[in-house]
N, C-alpha and C. Protein backbone atom coordinates (compact mmCIF):
# COMPACT_ATOMS: atom_id res chain seq x y z
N UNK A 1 43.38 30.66 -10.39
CA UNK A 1 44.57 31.05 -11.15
C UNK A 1 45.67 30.02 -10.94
N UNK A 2 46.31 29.81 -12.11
CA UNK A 2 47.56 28.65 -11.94
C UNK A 2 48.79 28.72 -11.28
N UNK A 3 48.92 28.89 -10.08
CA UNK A 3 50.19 29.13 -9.48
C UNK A 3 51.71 28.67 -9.90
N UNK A 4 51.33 27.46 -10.21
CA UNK A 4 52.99 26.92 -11.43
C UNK A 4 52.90 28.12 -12.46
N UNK A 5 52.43 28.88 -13.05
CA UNK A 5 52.50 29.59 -14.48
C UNK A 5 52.84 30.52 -13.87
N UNK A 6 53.20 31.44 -12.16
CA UNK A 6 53.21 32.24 -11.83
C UNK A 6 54.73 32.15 -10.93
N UNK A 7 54.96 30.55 -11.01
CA UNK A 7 56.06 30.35 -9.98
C UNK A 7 57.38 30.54 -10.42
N UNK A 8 58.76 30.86 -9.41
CA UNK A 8 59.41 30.54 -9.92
C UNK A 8 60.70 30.16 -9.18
N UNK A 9 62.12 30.03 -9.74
CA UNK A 9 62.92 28.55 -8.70
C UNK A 9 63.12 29.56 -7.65
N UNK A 10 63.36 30.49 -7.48
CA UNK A 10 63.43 30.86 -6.21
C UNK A 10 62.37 31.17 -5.09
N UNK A 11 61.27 31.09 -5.75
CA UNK A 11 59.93 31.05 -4.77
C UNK A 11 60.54 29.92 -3.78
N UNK A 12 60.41 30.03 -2.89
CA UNK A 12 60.76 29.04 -1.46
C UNK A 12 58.76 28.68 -1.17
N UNK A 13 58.57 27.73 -0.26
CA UNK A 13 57.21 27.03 0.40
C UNK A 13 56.30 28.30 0.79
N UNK A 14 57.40 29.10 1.49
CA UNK A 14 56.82 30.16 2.03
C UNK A 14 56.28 31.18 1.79
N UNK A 15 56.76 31.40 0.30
CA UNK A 15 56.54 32.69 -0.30
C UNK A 15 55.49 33.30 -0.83
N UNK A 16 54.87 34.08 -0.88
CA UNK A 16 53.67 34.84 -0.76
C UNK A 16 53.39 35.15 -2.48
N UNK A 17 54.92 35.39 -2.84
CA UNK A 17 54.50 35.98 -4.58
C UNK A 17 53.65 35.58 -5.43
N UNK A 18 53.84 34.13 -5.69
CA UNK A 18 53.18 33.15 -6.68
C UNK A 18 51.49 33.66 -6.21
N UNK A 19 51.16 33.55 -4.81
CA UNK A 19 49.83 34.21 -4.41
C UNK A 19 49.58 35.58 -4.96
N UNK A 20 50.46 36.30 -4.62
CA UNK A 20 49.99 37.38 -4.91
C UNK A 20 50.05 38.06 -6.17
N UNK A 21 51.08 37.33 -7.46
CA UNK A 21 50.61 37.44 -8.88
C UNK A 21 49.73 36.82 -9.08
N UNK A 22 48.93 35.84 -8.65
CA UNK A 22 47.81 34.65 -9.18
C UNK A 22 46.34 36.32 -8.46
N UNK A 23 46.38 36.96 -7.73
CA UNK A 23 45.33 37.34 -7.46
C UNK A 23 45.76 38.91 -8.15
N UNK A 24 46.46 39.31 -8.40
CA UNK A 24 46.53 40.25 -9.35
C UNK A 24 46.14 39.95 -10.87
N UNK A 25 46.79 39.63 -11.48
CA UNK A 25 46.30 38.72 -12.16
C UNK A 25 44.43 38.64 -12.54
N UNK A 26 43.93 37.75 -11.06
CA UNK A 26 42.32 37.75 -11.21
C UNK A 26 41.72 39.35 -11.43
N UNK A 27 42.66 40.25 -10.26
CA UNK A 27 42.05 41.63 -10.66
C UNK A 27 42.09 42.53 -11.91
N UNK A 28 43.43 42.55 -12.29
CA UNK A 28 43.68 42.81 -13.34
C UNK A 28 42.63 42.52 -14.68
N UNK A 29 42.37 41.60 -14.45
CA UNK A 29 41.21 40.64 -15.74
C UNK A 29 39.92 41.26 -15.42
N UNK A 30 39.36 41.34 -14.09
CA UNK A 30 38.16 41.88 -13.60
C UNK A 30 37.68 43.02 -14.00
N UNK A 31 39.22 43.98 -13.50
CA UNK A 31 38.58 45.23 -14.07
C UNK A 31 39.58 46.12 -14.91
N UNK A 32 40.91 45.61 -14.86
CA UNK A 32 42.06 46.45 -15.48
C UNK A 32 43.14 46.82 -14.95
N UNK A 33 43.69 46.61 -15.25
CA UNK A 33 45.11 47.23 -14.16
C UNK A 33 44.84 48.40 -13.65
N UNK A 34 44.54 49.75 -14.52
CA UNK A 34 44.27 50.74 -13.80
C UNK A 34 43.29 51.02 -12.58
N UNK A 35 42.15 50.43 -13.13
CA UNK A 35 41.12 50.50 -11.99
C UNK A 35 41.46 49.82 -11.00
N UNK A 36 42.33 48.71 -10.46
CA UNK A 36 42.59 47.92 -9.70
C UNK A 36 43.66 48.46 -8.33
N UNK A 37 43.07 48.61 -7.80
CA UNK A 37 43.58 49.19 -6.39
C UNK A 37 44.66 47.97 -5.83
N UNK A 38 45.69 48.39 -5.17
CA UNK A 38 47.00 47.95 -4.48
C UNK A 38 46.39 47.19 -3.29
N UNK A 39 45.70 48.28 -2.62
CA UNK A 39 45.68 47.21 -1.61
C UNK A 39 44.63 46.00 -1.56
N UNK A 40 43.18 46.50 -2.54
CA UNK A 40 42.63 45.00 -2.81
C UNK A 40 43.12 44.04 -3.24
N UNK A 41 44.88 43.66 -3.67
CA UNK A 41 45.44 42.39 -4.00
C UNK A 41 45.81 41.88 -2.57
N UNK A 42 46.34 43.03 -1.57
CA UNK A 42 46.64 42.51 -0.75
C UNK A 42 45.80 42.07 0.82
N UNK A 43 44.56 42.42 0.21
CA UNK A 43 43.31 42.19 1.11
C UNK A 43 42.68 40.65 0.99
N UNK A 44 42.83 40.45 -1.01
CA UNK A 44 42.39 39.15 -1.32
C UNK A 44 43.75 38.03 -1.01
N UNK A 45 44.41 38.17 -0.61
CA UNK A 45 45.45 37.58 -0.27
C UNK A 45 45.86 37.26 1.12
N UNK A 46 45.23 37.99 1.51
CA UNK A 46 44.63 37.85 3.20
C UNK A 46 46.61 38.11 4.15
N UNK A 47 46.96 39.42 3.37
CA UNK A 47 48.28 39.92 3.89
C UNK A 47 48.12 41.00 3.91
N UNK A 48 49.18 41.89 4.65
CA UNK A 48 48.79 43.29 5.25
C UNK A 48 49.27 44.40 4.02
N UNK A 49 48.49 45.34 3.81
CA UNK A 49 49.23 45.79 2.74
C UNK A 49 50.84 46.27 2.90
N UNK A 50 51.57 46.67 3.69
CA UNK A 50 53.02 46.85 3.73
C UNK A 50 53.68 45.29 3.38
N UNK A 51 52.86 44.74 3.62
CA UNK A 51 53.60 43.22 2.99
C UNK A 51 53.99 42.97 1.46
N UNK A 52 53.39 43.44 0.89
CA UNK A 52 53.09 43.34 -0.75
C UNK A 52 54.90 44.01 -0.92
N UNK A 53 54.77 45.18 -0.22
CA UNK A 53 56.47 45.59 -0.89
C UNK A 53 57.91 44.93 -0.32
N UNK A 54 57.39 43.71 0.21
CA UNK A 54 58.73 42.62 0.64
C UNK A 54 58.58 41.80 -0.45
N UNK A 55 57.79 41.86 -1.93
CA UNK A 55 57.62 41.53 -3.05
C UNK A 55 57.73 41.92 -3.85
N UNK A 56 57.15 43.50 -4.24
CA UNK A 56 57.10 44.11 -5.17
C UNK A 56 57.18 45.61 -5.08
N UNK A 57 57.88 46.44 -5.41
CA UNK A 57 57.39 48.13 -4.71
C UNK A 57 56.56 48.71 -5.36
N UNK A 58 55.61 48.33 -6.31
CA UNK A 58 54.68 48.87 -6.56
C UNK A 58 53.99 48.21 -7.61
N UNK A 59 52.90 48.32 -8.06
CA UNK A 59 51.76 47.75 -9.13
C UNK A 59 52.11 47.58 -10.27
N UNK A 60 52.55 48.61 -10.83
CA UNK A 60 53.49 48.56 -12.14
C UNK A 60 54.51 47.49 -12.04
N UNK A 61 55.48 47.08 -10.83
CA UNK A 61 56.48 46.41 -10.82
C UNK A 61 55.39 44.99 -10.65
N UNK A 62 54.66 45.02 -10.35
CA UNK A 62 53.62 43.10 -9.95
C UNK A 62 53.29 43.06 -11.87
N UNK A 63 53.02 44.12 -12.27
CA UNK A 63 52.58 43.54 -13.45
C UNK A 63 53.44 43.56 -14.56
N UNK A 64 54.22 44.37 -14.55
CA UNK A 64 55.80 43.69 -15.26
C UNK A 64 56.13 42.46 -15.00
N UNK A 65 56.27 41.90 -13.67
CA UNK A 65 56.34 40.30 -13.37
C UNK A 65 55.70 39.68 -13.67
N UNK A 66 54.00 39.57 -14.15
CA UNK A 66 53.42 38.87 -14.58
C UNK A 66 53.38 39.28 -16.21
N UNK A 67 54.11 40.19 -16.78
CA UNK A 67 53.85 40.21 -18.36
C UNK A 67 55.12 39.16 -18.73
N UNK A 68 56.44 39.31 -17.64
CA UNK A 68 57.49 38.35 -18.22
C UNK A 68 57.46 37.26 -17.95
N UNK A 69 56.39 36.57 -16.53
CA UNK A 69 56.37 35.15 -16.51
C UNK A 69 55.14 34.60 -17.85
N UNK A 70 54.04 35.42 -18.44
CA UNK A 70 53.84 35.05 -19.40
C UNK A 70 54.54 34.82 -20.68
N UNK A 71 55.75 35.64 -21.30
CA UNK A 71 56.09 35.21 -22.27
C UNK A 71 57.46 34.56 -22.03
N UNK A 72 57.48 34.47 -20.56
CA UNK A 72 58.68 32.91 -20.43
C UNK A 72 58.08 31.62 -20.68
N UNK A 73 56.61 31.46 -20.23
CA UNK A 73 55.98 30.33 -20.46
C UNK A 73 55.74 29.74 -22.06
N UNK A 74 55.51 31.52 -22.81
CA UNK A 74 54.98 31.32 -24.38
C UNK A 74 56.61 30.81 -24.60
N UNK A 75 57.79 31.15 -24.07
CA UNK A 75 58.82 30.38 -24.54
C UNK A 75 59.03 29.33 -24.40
N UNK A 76 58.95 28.54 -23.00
CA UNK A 76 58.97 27.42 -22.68
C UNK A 76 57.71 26.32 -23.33
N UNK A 77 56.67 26.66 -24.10
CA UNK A 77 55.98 25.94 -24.23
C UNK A 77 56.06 25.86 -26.05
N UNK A 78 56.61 26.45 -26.57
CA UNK A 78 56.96 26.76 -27.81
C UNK A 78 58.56 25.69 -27.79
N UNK A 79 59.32 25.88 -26.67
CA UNK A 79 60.34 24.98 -27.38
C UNK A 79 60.37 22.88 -26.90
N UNK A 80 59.04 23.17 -25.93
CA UNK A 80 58.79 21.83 -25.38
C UNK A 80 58.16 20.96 -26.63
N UNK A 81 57.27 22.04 -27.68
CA UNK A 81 56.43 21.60 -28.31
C UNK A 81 56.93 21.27 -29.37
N UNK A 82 58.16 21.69 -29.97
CA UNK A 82 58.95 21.51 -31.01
C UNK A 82 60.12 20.47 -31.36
N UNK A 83 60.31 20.51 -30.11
CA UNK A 83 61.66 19.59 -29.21
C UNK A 83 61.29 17.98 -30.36
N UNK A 84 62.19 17.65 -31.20
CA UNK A 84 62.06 16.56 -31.96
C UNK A 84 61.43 16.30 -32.45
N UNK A 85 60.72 17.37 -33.41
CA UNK A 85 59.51 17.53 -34.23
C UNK A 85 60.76 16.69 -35.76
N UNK A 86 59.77 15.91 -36.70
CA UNK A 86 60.43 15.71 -37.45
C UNK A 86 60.88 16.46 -38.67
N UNK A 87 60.04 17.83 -38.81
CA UNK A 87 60.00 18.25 -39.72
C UNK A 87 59.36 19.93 -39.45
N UNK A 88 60.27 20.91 -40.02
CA UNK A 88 59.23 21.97 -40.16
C UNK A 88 58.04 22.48 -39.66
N UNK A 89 57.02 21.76 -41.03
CA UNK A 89 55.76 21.73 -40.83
C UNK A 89 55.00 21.31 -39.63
N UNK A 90 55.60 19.92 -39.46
CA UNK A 90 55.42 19.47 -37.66
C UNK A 90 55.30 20.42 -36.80
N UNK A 91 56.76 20.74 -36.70
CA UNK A 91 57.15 22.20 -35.92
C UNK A 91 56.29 23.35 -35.24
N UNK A 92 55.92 23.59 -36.88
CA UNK A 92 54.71 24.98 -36.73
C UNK A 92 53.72 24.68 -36.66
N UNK A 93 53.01 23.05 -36.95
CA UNK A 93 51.68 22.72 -36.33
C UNK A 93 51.70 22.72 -34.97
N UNK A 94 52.60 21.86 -34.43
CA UNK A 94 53.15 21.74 -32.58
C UNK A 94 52.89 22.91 -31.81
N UNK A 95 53.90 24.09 -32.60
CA UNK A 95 53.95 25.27 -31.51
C UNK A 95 53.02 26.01 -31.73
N UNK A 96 51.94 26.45 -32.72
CA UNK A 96 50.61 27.35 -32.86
C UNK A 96 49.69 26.39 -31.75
N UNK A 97 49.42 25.00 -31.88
CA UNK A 97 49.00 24.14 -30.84
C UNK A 97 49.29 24.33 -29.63
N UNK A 98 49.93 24.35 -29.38
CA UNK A 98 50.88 24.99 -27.69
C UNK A 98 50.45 26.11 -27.61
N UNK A 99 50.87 26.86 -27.97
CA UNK A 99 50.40 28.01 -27.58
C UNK A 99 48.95 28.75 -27.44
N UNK A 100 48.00 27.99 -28.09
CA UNK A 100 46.43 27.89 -27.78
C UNK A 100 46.27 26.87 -26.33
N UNK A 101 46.96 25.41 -26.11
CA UNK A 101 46.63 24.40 -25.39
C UNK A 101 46.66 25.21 -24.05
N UNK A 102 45.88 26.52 -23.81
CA UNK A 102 46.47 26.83 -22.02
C UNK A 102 45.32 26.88 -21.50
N UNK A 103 45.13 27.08 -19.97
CA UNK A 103 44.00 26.90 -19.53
C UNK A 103 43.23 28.33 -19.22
N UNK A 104 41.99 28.80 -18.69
CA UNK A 104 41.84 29.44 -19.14
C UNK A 104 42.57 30.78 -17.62
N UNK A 105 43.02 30.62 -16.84
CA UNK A 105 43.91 31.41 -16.13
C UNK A 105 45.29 31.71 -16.73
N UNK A 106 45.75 31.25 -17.68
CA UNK A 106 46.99 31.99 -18.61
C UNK A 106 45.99 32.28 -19.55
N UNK A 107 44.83 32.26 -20.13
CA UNK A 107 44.22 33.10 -21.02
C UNK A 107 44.30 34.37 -20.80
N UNK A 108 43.64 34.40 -19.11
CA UNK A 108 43.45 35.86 -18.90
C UNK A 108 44.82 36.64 -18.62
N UNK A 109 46.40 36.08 -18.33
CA UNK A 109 47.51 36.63 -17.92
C UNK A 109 47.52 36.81 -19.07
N UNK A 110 47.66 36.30 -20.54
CA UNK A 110 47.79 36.75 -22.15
C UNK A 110 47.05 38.38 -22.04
N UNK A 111 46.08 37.65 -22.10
CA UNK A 111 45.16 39.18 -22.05
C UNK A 111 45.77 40.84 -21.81
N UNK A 112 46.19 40.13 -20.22
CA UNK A 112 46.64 41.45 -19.16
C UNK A 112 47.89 41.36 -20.17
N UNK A 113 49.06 40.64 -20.76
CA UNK A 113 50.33 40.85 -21.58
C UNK A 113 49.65 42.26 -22.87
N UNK A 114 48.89 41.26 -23.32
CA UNK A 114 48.67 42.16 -24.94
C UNK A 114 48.23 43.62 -24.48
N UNK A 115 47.37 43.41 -23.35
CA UNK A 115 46.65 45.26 -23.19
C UNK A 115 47.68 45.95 -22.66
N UNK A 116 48.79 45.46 -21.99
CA UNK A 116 49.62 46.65 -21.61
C UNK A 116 51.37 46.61 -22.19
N UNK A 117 51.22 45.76 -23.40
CA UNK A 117 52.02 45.74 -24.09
C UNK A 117 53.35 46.69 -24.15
N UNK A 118 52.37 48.09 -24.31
CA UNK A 118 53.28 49.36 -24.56
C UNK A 118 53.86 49.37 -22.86
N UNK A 119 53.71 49.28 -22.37
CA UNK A 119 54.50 49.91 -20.79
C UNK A 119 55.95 49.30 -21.14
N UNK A 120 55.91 48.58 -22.40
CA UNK A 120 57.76 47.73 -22.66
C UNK A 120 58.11 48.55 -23.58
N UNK A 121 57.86 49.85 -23.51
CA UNK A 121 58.75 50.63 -24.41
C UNK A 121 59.46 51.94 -24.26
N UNK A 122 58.99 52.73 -22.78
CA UNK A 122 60.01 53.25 -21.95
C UNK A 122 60.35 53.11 -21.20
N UNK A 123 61.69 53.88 -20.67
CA UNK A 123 62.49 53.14 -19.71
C UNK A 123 61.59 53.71 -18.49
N UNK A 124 61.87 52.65 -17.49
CA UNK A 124 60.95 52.72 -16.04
C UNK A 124 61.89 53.59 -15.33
N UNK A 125 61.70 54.49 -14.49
CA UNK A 125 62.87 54.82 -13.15
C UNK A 125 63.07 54.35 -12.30
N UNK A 126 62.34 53.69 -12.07
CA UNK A 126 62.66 52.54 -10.78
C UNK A 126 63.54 51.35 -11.09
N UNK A 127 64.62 50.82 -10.54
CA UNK A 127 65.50 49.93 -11.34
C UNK A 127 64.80 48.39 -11.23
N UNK A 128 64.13 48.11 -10.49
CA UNK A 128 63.85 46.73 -10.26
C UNK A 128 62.26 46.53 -11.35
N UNK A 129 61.83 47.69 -11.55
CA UNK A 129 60.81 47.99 -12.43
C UNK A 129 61.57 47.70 -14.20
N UNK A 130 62.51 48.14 -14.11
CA UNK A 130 63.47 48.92 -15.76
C UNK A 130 63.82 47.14 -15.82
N UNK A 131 64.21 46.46 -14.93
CA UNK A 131 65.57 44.92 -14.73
C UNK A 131 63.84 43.98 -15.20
N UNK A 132 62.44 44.48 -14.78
CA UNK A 132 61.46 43.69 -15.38
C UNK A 132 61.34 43.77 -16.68
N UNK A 133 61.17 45.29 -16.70
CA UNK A 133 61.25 45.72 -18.29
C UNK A 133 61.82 45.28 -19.60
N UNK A 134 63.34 45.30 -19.06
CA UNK A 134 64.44 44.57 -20.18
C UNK A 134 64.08 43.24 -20.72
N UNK A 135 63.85 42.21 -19.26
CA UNK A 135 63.90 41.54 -19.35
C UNK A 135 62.50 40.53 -20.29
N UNK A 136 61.63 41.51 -20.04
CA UNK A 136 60.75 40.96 -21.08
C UNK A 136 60.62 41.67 -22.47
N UNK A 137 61.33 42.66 -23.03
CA UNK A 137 61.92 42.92 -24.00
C UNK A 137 62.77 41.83 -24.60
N UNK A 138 63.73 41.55 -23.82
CA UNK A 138 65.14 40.61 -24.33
C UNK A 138 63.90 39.03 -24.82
N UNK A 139 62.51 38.80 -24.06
CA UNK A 139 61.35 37.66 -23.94
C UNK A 139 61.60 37.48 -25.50
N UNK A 140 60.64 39.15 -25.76
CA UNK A 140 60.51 39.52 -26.81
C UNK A 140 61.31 38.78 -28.01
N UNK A 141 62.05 39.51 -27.85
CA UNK A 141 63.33 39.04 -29.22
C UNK A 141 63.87 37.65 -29.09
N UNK A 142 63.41 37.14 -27.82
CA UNK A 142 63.67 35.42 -28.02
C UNK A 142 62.33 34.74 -28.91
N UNK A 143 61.08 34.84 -28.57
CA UNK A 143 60.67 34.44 -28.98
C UNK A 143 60.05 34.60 -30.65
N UNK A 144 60.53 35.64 -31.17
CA UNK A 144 60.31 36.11 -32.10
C UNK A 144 61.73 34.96 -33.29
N UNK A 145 63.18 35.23 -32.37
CA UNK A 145 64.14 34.26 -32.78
C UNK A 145 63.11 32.74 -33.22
N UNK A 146 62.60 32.79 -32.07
CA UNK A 146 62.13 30.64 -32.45
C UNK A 146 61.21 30.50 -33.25
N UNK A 147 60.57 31.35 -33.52
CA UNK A 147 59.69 31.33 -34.76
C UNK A 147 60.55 31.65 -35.96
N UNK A 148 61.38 32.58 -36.19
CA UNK A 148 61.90 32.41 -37.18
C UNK A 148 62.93 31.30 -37.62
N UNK A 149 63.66 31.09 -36.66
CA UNK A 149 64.39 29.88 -37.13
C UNK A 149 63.29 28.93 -37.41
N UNK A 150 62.17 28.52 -36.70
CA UNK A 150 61.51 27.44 -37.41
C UNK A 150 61.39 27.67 -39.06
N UNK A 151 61.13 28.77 -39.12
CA UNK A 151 61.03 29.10 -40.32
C UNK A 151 62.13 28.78 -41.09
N UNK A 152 63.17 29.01 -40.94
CA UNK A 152 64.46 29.17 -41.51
C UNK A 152 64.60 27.58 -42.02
N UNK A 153 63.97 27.22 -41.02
CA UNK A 153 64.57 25.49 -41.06
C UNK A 153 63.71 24.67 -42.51
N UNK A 154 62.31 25.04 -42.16
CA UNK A 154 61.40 25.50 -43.27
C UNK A 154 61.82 25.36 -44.54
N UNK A 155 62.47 26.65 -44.66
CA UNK A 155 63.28 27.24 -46.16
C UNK A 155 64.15 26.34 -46.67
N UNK A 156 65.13 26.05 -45.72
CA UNK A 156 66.25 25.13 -45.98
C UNK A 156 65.76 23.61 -46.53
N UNK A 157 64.83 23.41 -46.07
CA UNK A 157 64.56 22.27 -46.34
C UNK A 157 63.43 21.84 -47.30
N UNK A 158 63.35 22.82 -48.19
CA UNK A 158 62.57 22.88 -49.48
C UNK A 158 60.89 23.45 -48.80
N UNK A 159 60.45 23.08 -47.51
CA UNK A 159 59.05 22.65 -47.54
C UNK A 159 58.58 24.23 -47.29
N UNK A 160 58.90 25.07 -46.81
CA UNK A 160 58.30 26.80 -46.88
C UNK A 160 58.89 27.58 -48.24
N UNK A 161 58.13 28.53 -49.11
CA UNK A 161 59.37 29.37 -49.80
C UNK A 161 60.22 30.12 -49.51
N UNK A 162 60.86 30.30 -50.12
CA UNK A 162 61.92 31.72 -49.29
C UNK A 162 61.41 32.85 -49.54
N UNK A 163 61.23 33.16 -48.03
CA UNK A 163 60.65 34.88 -47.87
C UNK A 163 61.02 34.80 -46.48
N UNK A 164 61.16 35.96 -45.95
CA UNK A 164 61.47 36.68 -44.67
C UNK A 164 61.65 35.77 -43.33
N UNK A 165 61.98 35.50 -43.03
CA UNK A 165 61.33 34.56 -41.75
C UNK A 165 60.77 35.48 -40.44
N UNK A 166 61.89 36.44 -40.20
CA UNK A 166 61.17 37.38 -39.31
C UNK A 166 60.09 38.17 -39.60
N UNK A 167 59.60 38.31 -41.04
CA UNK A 167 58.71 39.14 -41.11
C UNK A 167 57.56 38.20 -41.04
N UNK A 168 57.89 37.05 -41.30
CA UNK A 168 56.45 35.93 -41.51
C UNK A 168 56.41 35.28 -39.99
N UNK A 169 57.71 35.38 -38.99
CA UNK A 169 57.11 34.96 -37.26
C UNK A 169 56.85 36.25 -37.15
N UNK A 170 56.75 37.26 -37.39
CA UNK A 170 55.98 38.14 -36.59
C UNK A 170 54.04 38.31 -36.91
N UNK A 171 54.18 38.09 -38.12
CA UNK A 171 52.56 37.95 -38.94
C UNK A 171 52.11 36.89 -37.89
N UNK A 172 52.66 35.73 -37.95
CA UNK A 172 52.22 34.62 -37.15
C UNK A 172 51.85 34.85 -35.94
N UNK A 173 53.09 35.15 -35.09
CA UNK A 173 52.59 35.68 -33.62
C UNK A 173 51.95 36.46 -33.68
N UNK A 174 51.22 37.69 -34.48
CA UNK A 174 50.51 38.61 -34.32
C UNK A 174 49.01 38.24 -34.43
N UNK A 175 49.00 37.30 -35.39
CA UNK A 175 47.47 36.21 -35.29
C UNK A 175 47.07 35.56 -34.25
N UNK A 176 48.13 34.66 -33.56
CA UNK A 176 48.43 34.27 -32.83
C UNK A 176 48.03 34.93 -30.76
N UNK A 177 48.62 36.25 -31.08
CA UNK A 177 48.10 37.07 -30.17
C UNK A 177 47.20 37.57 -29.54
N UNK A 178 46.49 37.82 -31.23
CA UNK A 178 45.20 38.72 -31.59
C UNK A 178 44.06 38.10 -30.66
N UNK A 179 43.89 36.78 -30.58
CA UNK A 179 43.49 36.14 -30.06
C UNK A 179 42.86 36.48 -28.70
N UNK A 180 43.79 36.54 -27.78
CA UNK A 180 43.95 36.97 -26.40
C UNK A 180 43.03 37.99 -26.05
N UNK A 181 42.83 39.21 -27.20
CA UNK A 181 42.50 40.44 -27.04
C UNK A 181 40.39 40.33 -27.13
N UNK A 182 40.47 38.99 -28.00
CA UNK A 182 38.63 38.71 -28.16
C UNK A 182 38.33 38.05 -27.54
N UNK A 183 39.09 36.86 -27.35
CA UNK A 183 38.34 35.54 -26.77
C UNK A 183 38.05 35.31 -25.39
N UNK A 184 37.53 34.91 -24.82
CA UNK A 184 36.84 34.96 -23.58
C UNK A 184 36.39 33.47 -23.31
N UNK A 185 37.03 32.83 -22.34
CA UNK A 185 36.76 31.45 -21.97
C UNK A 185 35.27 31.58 -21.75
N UNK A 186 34.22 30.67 -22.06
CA UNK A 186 33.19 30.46 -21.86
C UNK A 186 32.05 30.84 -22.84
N UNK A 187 32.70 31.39 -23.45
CA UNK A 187 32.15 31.88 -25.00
C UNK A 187 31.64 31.32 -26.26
N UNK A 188 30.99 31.31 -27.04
CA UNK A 188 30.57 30.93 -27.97
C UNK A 188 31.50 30.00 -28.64
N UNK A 189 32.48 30.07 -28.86
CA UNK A 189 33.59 29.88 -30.19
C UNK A 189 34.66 28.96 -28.71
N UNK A 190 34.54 27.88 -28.78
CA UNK A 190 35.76 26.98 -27.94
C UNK A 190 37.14 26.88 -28.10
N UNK A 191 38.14 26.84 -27.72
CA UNK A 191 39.50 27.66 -28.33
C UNK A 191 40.58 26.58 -28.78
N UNK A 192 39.93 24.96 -28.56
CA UNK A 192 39.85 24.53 -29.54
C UNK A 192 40.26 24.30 -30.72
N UNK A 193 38.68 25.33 -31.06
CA UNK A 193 38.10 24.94 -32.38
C UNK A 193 39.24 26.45 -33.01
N UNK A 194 38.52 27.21 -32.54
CA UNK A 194 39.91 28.48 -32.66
C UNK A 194 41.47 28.12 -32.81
N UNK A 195 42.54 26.91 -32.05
CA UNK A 195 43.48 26.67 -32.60
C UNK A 195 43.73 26.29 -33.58
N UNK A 196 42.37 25.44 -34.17
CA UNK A 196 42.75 24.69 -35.32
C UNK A 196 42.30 25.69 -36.01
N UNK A 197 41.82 26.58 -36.19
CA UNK A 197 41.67 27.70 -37.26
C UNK A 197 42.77 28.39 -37.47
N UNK A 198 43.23 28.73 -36.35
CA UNK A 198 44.48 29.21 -36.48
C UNK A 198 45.74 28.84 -37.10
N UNK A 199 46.00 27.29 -36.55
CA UNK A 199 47.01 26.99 -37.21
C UNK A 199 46.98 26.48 -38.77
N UNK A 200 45.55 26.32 -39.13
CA UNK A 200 45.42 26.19 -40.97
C UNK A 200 45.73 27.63 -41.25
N UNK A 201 45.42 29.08 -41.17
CA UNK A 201 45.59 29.94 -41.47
C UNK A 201 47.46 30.43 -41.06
N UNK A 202 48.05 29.90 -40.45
CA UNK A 202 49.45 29.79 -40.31
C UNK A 202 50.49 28.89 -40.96
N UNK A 203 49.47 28.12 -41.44
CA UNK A 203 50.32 26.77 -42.47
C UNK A 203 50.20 27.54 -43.62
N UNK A 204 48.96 27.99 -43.84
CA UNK A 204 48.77 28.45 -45.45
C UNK A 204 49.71 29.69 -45.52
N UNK A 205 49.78 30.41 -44.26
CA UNK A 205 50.14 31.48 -44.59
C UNK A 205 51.77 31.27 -45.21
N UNK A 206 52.57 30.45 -44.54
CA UNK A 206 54.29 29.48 -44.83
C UNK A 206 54.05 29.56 -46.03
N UNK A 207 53.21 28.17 -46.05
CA UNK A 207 53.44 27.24 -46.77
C UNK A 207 52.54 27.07 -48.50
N UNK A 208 51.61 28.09 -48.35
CA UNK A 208 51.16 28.99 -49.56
C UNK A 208 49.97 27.79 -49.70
N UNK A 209 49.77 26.49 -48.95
CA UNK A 209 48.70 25.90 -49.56
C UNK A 209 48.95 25.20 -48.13
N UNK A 210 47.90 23.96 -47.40
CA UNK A 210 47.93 23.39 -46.47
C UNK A 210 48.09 21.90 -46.92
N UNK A 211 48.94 21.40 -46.64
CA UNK A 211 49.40 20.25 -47.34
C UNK A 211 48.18 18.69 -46.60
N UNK A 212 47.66 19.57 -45.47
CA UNK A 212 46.71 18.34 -45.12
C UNK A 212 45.30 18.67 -45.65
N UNK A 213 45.01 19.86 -46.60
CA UNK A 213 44.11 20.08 -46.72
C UNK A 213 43.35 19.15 -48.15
């Protein structure tokens, strides 16, 4: 599991977290969040289980942290990929590209995002649980923003038609997503070959025809 995709600036040398989302994470994928017992993260981690809550106070709260360091990354790698694109079209080839280009340990954190999706839609009682919650809600509506402004930019500039932008980044990311929920590193179909399917079916979808086609 990728420990940079799990890290973050306040992790210090010492800190146990980045470990112990990277092996949640593996369990989670194995068998499910539910089936996945508390203290086997903190067994494969080779820490005592009362240790885990100088991190996290509970399972639900480890995997809220790993649903928002995934779609901080889908943000950060969406605006790295765009960053002085010359054009639009560029744009939305770049960031559907990015967002396939991961390895296959943020495959499986996607995964664990899309299957427990819904846990971001009531409020938690626990506050440090609810402060995860928001916060990948607020993910939410950022990244949904950068797709549409690409879009927007799109419109403005003759090369998409005018239609919705939020309704056409959400179609997008939802293709985009869908993904996560079939594919399986090691599989038949290389992901790849899958981005580039993807992103012709995301150009056409803009841009009503694929201009490299």
């Amino acid at each position: 599991m990728s420990i940079e995709s799990l890290t973050e600036a306040e992790d210090g040398p010492r800190s146990k977290r980045p470990a112990i989302l990277a092996v949640a994470v593996e369990c989670f994928g194995e068998v499910g969040y539910e089936a996945t017992k508390w203290a086997e993260i903190a067994d494969r981690v080779g820490i005592g289980h009362t240790a885990l809550y100088h991190y996290f106070e509970s399972k639900a709260h480890c995997l809220l942290t790993i649903m928002r360091l995934g779609l901080r990354n889908s943000d950060r790698a969406f605006r790295e990929a765009t960053e002085g694109t010359p054009t639009a079209l560029a744009a939305l080839r770049a960031a559907v590209a990015a967002a396939c280009a991961i390895p296959p340990s943020e495959v499986q954190q996607n995964r664990i995002l899309q299957a427990n999706i819904a846990l971001l839609a009531n409020e938690r009682a626990s506050k440090r649980e609810e402060d995860e919650r928001l916060a990948c809600r607020a993910l939410v509506v950022k990244i949904e923003h950068n797709w549409a402004e690409l879009l927007e930019r799109g419109i403005a500039t003759g090369e998409f038609p005018d239609r919705d932008p939020l309704l056409m980044a959400r179609s997008i990311l939802g293709m985009i997503v869908g993904v996560w929920r079939w594919y399986r590193p090691g599989g038949t179909l290389e992901l790849d070959a899958i981005a580039g399917f993807i992103e012709g079916c995301c150009v056409r979808m803009v841009a009503e025809a694929d201009p490299a086609a």
